[in-house]
C-alpha atoms as a PDB file:
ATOM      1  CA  UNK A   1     137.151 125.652  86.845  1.00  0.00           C
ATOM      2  CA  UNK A   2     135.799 122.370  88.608  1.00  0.00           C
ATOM      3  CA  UNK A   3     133.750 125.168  90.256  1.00  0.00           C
ATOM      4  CA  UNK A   4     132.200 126.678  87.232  1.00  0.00           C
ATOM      5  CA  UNK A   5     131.611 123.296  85.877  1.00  0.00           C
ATOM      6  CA  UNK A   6     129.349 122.010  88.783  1.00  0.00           C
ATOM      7  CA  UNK A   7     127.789 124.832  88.576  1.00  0.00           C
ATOM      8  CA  UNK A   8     126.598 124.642  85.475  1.00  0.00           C
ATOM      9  CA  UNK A   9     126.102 120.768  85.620  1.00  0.00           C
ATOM     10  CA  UNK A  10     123.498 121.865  88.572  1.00  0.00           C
ATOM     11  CA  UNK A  11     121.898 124.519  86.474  1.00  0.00           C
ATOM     12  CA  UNK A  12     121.294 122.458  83.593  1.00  0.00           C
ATOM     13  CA  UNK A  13     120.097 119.714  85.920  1.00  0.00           C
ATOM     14  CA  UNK A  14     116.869 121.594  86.754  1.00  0.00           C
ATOM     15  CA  UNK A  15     115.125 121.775  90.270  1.00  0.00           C
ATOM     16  CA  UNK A  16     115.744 118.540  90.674  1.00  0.00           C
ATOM     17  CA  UNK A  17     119.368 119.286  91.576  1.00  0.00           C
ATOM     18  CA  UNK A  18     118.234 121.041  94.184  1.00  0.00           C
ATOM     19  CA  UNK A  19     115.805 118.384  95.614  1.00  0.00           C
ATOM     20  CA  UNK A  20     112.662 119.799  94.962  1.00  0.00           C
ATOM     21  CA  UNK A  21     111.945 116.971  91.882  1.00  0.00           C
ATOM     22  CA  UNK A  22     109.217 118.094  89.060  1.00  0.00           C
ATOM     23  CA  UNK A  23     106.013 119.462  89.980  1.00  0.00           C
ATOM     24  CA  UNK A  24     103.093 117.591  90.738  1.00  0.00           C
ATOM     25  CA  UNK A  25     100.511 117.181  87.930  1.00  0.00           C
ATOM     26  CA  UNK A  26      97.242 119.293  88.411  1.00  0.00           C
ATOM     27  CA  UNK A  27      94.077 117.370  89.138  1.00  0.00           C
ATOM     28  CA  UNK A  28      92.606 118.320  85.676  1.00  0.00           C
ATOM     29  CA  UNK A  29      96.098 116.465  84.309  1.00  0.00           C
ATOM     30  CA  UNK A  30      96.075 113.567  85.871  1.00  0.00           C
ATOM     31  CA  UNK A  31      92.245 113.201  85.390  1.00  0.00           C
ATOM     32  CA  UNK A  32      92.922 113.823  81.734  1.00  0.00           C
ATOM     33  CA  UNK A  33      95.782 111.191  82.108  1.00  0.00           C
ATOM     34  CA  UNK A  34      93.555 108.354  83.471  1.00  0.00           C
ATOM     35  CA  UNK A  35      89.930 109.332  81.516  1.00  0.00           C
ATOM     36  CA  UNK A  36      90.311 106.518  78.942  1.00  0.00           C
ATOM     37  CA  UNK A  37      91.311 103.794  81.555  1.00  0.00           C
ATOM     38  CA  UNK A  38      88.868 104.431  83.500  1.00  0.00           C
ATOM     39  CA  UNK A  39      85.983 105.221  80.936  1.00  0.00           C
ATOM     40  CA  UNK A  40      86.941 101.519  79.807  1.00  0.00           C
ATOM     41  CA  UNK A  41      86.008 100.071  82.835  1.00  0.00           C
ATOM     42  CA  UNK A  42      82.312  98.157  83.365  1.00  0.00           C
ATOM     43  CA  UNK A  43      79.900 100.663  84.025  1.00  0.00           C
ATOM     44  CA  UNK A  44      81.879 103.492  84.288  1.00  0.00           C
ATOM     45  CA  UNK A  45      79.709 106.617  82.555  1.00  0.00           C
ATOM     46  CA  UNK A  46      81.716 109.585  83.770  1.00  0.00           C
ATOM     47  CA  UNK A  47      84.845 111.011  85.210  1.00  0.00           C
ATOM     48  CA  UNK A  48      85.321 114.645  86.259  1.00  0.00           C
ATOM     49  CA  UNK A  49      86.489 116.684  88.691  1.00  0.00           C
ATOM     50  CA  UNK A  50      84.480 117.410  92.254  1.00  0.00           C
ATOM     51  CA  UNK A  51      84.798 118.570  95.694  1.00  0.00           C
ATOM     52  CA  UNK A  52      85.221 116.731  98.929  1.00  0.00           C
ATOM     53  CA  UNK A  53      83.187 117.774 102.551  1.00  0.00           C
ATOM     54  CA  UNK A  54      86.111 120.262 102.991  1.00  0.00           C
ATOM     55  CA  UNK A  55      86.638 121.949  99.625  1.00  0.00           C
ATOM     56  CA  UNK A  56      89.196 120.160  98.380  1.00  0.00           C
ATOM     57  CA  UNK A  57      89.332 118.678  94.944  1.00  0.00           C
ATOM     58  CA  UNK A  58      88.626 115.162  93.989  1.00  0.00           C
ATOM     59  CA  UNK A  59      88.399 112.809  90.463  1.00  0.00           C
ATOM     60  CA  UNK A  60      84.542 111.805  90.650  1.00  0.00           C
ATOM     61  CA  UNK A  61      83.849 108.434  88.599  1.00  0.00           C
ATOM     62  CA  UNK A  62      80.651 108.011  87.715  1.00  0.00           C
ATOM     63  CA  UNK A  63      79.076 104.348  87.910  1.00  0.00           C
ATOM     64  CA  UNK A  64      75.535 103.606  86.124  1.00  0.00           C
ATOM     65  CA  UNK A  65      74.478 101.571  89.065  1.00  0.00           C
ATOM     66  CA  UNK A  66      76.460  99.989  91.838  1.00  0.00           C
ATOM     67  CA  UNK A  67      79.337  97.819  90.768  1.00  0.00           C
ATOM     68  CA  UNK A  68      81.449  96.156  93.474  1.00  0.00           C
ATOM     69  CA  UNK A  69      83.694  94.673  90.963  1.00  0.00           C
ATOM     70  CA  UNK A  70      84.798  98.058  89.174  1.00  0.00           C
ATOM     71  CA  UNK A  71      84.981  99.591  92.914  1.00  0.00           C
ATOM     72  CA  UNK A  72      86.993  97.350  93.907  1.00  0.00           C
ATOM     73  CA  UNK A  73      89.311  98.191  90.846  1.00  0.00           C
ATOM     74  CA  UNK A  74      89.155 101.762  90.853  1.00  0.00           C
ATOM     75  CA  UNK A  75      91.994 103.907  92.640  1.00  0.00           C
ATOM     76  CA  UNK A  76      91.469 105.424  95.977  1.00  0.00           C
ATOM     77  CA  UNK A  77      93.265 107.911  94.916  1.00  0.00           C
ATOM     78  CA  UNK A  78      95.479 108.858  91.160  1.00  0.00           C
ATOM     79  CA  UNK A  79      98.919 110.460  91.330  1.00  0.00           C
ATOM     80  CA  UNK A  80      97.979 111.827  94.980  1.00  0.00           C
ATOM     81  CA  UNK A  81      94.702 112.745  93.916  1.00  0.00           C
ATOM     82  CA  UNK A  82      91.682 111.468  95.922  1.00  0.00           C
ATOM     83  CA  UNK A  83      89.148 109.349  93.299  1.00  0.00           C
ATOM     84  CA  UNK A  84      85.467 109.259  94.912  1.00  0.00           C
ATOM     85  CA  UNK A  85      83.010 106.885  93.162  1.00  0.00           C
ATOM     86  CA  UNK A  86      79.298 107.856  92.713  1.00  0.00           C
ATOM     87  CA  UNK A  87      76.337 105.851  91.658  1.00  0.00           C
ATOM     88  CA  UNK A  88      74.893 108.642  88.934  1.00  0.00           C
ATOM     89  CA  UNK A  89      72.559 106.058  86.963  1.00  0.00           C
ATOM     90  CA  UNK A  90      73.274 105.874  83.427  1.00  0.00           C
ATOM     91  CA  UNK A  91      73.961 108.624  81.414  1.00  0.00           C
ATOM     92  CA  UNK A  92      71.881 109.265  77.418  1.00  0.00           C
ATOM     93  CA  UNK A  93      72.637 111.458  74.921  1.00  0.00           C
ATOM     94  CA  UNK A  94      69.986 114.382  74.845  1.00  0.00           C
END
């Protein structure tokens, strides 16, 4: 019985139970996630989602011009995630 019981108390416990945890957000989550944030900060006119020199996915933040303030505030990187900053100029409505 104590059997059955743990059994089912690991079962109902998830992955986690088993040490794996939960899954990582996806880039487009966490990017989603952290939009507003960082759409609030000075001079930030975009975020998105780029690649890095070896394929690999990155949150872009666009900056109208250079900003050392709002780099300096901005994330290296979001929920493991690599953020990349980019001088883009500013950005009108066409």
């Amino acid at each position: 019985m104590r059997l059955l019981v743990a059994v089912l108390l690991a079962v109902s416990a998830g992955p986690a139970a088993f040490g794996r945890g939960e899954m990582p957000a996806t880039i487009q989550e966490v990017k989603t996630k952290h939009e507003t944030r960082l759409m609030a900060m000075p001079g930030v006119v975009s975020v998105g989602i780029g690649r890095n020199a070896d394929g690999q996915p990155v949150i872009v933040v666009g900056l109208d011009r250079e900003r050392p303030e709002t780099r300096a505030t901005v994330p290296q990187e979001l929920e493991g995630h690599p953020v990349r900053i980019e001088v883009i100029g500013p950005v009108r409505a066409q």
